[in-house]
N, C-alpha and C. Protein backbone atom coordinates (compact mmCIF):
# COMPACT_ATOMS: atom_id res chain seq x y z
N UNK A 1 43.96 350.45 193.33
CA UNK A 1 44.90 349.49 192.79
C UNK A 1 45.30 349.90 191.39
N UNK A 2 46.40 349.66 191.16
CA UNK A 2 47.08 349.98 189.63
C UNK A 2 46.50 349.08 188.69
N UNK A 3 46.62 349.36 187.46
CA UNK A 3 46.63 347.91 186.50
C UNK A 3 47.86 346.93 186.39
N UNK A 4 47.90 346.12 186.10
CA UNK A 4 49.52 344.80 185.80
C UNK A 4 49.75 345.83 184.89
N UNK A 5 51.21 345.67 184.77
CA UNK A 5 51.95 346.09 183.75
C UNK A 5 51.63 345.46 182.64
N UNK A 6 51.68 346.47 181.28
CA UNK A 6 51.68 345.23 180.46
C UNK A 6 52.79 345.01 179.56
N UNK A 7 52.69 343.89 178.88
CA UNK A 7 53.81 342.87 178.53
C UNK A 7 53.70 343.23 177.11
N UNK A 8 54.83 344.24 176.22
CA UNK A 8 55.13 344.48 175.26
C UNK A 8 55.14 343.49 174.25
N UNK A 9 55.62 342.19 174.87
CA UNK A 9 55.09 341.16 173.52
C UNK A 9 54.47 340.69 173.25
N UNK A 10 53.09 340.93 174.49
CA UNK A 10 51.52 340.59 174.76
C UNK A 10 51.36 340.82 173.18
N UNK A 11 50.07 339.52 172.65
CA UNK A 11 49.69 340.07 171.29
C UNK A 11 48.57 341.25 171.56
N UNK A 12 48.03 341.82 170.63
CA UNK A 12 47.19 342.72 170.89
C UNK A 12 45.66 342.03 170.26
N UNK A 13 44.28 342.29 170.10
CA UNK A 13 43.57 342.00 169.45
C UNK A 13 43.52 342.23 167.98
N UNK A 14 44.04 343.66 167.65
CA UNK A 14 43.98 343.81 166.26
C UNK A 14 45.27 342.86 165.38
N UNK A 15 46.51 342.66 165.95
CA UNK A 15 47.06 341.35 165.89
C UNK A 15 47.18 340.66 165.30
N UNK A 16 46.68 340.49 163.66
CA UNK A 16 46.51 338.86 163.15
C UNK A 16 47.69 338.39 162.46
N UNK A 17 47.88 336.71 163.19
CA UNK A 17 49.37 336.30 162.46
C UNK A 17 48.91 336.30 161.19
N UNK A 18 49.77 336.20 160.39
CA UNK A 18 49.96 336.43 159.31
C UNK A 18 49.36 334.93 158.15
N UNK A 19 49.34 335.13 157.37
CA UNK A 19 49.04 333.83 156.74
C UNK A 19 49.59 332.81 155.95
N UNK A 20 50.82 334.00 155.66
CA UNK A 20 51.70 332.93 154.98
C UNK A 20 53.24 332.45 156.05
N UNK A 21 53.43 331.35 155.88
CA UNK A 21 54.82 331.12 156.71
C UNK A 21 56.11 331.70 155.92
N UNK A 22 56.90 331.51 156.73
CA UNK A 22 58.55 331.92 155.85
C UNK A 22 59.34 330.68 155.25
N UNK A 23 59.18 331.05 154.60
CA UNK A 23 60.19 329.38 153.90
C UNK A 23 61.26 328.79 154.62
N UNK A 24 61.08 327.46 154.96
CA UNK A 24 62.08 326.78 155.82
C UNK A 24 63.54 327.37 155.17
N UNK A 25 64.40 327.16 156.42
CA UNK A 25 65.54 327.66 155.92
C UNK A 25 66.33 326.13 155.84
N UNK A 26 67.05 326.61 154.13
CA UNK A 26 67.69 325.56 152.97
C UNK A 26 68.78 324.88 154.21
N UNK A 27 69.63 325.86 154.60
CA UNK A 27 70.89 325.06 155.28
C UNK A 27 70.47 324.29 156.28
N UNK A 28 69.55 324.67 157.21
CA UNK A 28 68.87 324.17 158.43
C UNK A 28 68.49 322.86 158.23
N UNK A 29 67.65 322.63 157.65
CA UNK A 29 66.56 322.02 156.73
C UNK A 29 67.70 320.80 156.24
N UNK A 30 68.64 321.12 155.60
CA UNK A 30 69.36 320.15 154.97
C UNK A 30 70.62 319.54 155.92
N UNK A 31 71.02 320.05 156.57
CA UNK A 31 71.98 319.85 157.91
C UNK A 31 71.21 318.53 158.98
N UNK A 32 69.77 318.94 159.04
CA UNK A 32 69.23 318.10 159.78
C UNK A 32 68.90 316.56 159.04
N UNK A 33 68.47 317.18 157.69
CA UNK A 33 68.14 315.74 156.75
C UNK A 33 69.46 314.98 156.59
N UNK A 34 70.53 315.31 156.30
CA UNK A 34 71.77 314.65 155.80
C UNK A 34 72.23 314.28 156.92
N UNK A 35 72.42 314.77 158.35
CA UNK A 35 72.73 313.91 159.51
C UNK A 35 72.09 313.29 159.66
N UNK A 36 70.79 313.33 159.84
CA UNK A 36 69.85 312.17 160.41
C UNK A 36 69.58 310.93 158.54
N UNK A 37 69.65 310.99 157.41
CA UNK A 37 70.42 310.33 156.62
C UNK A 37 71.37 309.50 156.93
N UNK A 38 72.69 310.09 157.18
CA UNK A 38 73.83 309.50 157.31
C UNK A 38 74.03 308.88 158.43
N UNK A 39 73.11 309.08 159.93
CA UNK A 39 73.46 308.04 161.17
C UNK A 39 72.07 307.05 160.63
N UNK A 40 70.71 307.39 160.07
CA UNK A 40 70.15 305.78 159.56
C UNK A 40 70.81 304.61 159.06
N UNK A 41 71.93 305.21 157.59
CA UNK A 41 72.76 304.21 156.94
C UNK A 41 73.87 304.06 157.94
N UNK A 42 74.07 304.08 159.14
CA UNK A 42 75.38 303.53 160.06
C UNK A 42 74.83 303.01 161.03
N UNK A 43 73.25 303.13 161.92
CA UNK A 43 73.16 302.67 162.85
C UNK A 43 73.58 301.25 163.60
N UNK A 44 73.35 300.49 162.29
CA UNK A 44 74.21 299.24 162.58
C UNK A 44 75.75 299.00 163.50
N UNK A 45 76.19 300.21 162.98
CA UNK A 45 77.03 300.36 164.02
C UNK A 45 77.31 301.44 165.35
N UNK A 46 76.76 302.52 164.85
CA UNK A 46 76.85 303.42 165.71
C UNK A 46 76.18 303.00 167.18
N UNK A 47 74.94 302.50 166.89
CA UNK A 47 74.30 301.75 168.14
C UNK A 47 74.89 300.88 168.74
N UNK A 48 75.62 299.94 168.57
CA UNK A 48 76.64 299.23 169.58
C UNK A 48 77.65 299.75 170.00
N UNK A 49 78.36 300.88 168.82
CA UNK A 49 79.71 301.69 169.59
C UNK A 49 78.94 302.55 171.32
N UNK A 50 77.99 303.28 170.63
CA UNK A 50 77.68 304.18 171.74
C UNK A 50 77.37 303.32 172.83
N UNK A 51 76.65 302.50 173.02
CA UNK A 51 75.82 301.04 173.82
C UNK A 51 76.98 301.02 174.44
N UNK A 52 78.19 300.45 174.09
CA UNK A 52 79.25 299.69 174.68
C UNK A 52 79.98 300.67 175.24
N UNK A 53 80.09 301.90 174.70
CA UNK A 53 80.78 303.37 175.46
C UNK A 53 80.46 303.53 176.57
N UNK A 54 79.17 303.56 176.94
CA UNK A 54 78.43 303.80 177.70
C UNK A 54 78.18 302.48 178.39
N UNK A 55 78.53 301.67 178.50
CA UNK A 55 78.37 300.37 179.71
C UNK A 55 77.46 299.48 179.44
N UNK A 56 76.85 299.57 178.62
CA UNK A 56 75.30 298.82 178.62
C UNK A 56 75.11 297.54 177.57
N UNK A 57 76.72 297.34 177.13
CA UNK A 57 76.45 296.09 176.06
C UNK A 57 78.39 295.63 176.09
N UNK A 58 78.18 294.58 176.05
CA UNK A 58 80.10 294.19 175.88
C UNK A 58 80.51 294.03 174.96
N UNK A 59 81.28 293.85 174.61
CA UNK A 59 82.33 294.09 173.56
C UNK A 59 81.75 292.46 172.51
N UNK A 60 81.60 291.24 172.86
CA UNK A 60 80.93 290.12 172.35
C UNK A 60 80.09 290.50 171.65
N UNK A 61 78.84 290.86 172.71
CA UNK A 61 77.64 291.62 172.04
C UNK A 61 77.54 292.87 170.96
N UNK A 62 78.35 293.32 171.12
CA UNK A 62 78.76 295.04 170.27
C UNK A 62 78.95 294.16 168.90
N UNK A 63 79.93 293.49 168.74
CA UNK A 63 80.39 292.83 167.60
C UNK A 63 79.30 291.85 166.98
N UNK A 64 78.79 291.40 167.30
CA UNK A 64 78.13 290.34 166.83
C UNK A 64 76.71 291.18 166.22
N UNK A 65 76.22 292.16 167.00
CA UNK A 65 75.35 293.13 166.72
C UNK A 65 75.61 293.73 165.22
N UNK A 66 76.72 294.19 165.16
CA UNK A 66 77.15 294.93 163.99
C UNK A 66 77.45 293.72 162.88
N UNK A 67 77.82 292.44 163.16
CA UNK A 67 78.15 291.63 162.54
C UNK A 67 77.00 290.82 161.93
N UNK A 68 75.78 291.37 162.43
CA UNK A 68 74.28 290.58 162.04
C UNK A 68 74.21 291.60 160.63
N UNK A 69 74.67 292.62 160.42
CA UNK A 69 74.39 293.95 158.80
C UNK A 69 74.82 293.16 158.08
N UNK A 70 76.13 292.35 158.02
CA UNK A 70 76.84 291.88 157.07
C UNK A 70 77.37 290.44 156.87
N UNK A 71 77.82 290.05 155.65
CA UNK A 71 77.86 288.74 155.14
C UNK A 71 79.07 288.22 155.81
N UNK A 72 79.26 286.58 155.58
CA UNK A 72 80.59 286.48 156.64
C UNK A 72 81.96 286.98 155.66
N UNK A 73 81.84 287.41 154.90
CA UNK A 73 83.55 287.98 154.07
C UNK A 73 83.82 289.66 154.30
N UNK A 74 82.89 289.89 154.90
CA UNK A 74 82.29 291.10 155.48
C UNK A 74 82.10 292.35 154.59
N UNK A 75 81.45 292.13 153.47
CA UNK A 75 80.89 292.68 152.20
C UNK A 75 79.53 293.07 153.10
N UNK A 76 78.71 293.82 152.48
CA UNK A 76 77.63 294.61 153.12
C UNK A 76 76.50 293.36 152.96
N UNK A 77 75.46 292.91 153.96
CA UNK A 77 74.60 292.07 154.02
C UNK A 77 73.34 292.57 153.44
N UNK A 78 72.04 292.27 153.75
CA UNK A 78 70.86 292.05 153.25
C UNK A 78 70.48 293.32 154.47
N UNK A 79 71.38 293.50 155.64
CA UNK A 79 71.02 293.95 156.57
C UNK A 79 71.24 295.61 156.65
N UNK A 80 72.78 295.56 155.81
CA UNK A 80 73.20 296.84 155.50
C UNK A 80 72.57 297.79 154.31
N UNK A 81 72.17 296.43 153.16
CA UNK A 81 71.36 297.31 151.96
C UNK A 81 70.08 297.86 152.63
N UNK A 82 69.40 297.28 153.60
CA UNK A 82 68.24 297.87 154.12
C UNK A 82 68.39 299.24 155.08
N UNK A 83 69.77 299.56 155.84
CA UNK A 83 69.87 300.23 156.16
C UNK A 83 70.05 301.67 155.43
N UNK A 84 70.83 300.78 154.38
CA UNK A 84 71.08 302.00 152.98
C UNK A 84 69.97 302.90 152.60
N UNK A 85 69.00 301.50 152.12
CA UNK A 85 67.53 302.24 151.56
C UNK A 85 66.90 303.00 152.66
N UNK A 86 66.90 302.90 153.79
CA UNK A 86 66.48 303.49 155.26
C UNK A 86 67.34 304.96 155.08
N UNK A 87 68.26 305.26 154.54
CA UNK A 87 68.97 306.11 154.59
C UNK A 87 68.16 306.70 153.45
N UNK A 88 68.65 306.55 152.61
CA UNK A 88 67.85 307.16 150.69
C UNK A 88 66.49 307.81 151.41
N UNK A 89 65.94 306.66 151.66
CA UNK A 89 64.47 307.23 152.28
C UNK A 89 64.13 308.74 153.01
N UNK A 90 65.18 308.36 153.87
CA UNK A 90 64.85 309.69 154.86
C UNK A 90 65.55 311.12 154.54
N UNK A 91 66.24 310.58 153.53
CA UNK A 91 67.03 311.54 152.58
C UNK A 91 65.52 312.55 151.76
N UNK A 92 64.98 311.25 151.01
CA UNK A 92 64.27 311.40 150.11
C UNK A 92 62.93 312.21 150.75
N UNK A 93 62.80 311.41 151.68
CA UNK A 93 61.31 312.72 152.79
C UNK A 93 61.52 314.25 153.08
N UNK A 94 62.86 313.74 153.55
CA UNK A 94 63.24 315.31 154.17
C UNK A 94 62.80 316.07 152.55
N UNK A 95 63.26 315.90 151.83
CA UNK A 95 63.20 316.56 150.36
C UNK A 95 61.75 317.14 150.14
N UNK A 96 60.93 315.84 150.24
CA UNK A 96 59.43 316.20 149.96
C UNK A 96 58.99 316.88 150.89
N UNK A 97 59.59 316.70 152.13
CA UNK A 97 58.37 317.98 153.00
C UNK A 97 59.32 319.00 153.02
N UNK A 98 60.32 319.07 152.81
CA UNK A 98 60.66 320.09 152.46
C UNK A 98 60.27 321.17 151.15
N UNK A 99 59.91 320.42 149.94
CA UNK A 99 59.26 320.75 149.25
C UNK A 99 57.40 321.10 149.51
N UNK A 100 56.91 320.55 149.86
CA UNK A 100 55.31 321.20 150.83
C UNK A 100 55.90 321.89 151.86
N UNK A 101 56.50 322.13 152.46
CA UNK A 101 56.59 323.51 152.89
C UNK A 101 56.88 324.78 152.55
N UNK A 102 57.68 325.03 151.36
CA UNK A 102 58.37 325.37 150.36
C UNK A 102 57.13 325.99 149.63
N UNK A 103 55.94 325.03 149.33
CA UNK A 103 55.26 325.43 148.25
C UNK A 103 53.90 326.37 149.26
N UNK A 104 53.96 326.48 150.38
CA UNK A 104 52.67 327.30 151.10
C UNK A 104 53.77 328.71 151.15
N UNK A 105 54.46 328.74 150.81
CA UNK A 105 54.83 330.04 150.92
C UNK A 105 54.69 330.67 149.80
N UNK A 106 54.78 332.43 149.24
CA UNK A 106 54.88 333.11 148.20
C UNK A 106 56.15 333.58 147.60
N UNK A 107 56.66 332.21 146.99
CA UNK A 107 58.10 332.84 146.33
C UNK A 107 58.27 332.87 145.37
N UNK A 108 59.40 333.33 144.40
CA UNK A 108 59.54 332.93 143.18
C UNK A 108 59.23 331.36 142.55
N UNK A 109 58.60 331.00 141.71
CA UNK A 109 59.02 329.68 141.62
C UNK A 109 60.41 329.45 141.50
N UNK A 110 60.88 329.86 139.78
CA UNK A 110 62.36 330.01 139.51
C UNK A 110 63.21 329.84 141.08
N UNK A 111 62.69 330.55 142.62
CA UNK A 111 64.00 330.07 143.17
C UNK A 111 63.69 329.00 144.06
N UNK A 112 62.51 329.19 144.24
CA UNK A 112 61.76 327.37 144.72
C UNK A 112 62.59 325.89 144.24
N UNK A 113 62.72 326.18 142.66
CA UNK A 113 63.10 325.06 142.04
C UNK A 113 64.63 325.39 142.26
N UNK A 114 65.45 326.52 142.20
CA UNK A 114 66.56 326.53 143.09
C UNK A 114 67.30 325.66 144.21
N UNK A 115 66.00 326.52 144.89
CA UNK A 115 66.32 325.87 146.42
C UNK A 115 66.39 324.57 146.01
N UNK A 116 65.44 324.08 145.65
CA UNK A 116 65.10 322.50 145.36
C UNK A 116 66.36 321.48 145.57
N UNK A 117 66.92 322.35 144.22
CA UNK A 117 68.20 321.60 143.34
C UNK A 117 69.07 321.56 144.57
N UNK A 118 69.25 322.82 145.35
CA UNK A 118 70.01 322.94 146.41
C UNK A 118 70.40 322.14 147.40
N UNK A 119 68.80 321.85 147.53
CA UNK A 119 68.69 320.61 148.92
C UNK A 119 69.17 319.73 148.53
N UNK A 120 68.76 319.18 147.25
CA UNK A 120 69.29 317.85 147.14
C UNK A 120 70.81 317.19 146.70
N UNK A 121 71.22 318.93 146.18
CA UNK A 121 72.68 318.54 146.51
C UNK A 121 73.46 318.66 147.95
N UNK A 122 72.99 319.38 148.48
CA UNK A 122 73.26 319.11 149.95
C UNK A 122 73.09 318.02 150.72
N UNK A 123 71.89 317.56 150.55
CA UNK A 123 71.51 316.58 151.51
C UNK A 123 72.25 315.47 150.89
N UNK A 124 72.58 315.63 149.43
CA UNK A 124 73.27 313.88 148.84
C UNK A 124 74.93 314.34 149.00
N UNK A 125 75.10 315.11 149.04
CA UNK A 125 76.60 315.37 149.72
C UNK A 125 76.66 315.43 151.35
N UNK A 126 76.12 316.22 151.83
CA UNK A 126 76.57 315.64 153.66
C UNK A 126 76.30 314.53 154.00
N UNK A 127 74.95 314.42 153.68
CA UNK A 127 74.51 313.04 154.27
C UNK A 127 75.47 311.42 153.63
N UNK A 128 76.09 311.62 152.72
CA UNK A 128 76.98 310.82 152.02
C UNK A 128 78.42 310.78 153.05
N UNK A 129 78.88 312.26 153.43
CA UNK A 129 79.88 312.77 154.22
C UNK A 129 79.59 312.28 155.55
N UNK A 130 78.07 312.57 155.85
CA UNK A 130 78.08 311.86 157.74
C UNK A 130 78.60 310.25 157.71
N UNK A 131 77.78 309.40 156.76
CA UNK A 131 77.33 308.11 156.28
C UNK A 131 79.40 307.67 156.20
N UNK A 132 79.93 308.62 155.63
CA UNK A 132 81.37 308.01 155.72
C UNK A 132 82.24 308.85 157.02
N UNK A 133 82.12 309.41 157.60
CA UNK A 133 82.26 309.62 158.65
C UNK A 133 82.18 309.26 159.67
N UNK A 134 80.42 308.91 159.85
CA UNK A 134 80.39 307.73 160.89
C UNK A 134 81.14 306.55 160.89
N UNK A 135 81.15 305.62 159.70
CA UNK A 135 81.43 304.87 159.38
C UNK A 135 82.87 304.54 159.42
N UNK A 136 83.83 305.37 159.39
CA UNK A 136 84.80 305.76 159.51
C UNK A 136 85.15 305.75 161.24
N UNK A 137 84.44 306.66 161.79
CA UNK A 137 84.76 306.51 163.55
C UNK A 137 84.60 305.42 163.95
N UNK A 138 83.33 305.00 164.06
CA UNK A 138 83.25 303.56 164.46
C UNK A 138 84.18 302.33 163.99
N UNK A 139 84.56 302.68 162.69
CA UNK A 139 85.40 301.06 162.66
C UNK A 139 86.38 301.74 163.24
N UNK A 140 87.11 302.66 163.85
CA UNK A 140 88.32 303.14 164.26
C UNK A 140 88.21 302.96 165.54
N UNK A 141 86.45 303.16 166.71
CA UNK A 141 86.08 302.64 167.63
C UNK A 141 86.20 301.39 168.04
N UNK A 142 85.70 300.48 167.28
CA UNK A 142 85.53 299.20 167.23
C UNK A 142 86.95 298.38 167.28
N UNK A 143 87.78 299.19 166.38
CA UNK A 143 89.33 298.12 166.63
C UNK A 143 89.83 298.59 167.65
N UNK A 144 89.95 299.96 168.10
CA UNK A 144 90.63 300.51 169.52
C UNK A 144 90.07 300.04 170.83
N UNK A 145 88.52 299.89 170.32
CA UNK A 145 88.18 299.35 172.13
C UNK A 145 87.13 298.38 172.16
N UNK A 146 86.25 298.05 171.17
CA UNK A 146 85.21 296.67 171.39
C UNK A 146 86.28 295.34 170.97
N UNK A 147 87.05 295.71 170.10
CA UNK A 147 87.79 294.32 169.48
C UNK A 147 88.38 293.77 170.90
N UNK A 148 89.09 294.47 171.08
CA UNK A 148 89.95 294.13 172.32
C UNK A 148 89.06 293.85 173.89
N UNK A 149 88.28 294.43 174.03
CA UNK A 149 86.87 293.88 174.88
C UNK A 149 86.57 292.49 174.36
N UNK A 150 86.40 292.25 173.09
CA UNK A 150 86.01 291.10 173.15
C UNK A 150 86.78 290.15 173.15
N UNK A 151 88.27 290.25 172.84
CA UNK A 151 89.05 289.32 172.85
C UNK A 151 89.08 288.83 174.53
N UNK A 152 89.01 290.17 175.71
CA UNK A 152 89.35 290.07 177.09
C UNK A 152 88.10 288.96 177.48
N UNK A 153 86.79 289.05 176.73
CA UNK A 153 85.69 288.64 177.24
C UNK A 153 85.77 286.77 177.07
N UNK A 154 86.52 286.84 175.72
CA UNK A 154 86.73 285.11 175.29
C UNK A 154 87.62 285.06 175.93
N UNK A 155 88.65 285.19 176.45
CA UNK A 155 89.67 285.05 177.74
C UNK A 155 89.11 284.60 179.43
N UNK A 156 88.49 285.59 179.01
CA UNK A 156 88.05 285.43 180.76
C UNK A 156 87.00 284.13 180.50
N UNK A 157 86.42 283.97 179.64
CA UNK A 157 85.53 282.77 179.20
C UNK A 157 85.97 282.02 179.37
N UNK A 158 87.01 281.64 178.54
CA UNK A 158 87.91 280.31 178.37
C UNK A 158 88.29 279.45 179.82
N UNK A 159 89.09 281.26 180.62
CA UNK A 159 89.70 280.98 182.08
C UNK A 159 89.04 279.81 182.83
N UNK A 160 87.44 280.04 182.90
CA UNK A 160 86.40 279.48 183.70
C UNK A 160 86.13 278.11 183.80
C-alpha cells in the first residue's frame, strides 16, 4: 500500500504559529464599527421598514413602532436619545477593542496612535454618514409605502 498523499498546507511539527498577531486592519475594522454604529442609532426605524417589507408587520404597526422613539411634535424622544447613546457606545467599543488588539501587536507606537486618530475619524464620519443615510431611506420608505398602508388599513377599518 502507498502512503496518503500529503497535504501541502498540512502544518508540520516543527511549525510554530507565531506569537504575535497582525494588526487588525484600520479600514475593515472601521467599516464594520461605523455601520453597525449607524444602523444602532436608526433601528427604531429600520426595524419596522424591513418588518413591513417583508410581510411580517403592517403599515399601523410599522408606524406606531417608530412613533414610540419620538415625542408627539416629532422632535427626537427619550427613545431616540437612547438609541443615540446605543450608537456612541458601540462606536466607542469598537474603538477600545480595537485599541487591545492594536496593542498585542509589535508596532510603532507613533503609528498605533495614528491608526488610533484614524479610527476615530472614520468611525465618527461613516458611522454619522450610515446614521443619515439610513435615516434618510427609511423616512423616504415610510412615506412611499407604510404611510399609505396605513392609511389603506384605517380604511378598511372604518369600512367594517
Amino acid at each position: 500500500m502507498s502512503a496518503p498523499p500529503s497535504d501541502s498546507s498540512s502544518k508540520k511539527p516543527h511549525d510554530t504559529p507565531s506569537t504575535e498577531e497582525a494588526p487588525p486592519s484600520l479600514w475593515d475594522w472601521g467599516l464594520k464599527v461605523a455601520a453597525s454604529a449607524g444602523l444602532a442609532g436608526m433601528i427604531c426605524c429600520v426595524a419596522p421598514a424591513v418588518l413591513f417589507a417583508v410581510g411580517l408587520m403592517g403599515g399601523i404597526y410599522a408606524i406606531s413602532f417608530a412613533d414610540f422613539f419620538y415625542a408627539p411634535d416629532g422632535s427626537a424622544g427619550l427613545g431616540a436619545w437612547l438609541l443615540r447613546g446605543l450608537a456612541a457606545a458601540v462606536g466607542l467599543g469598537g474603538v477600545w477593542l480595537y485599541h487591545r488588539r492594536q496593542n498585542q501587536c509589535a508596532i510603532d507606537p507613533s503609528r498605533k496612535r495614528k491608526n488610533l486618530a484614524l479610527l476615530i475619524l472614520l468611525v465618527a464620519t461613516l458611522g454619522t454618514g450610515a446614521y443619515v443615510t439610513f435615516e434618510k431611506a427609511t423616512s423616504w420608505y415610510f412615506d412611499a409605502y407604510v404611510v399609505p398602508a396605513q392609511q389603506d388599513e384605517y380604511e378598511s377599518m372604518s369600512d367594517e
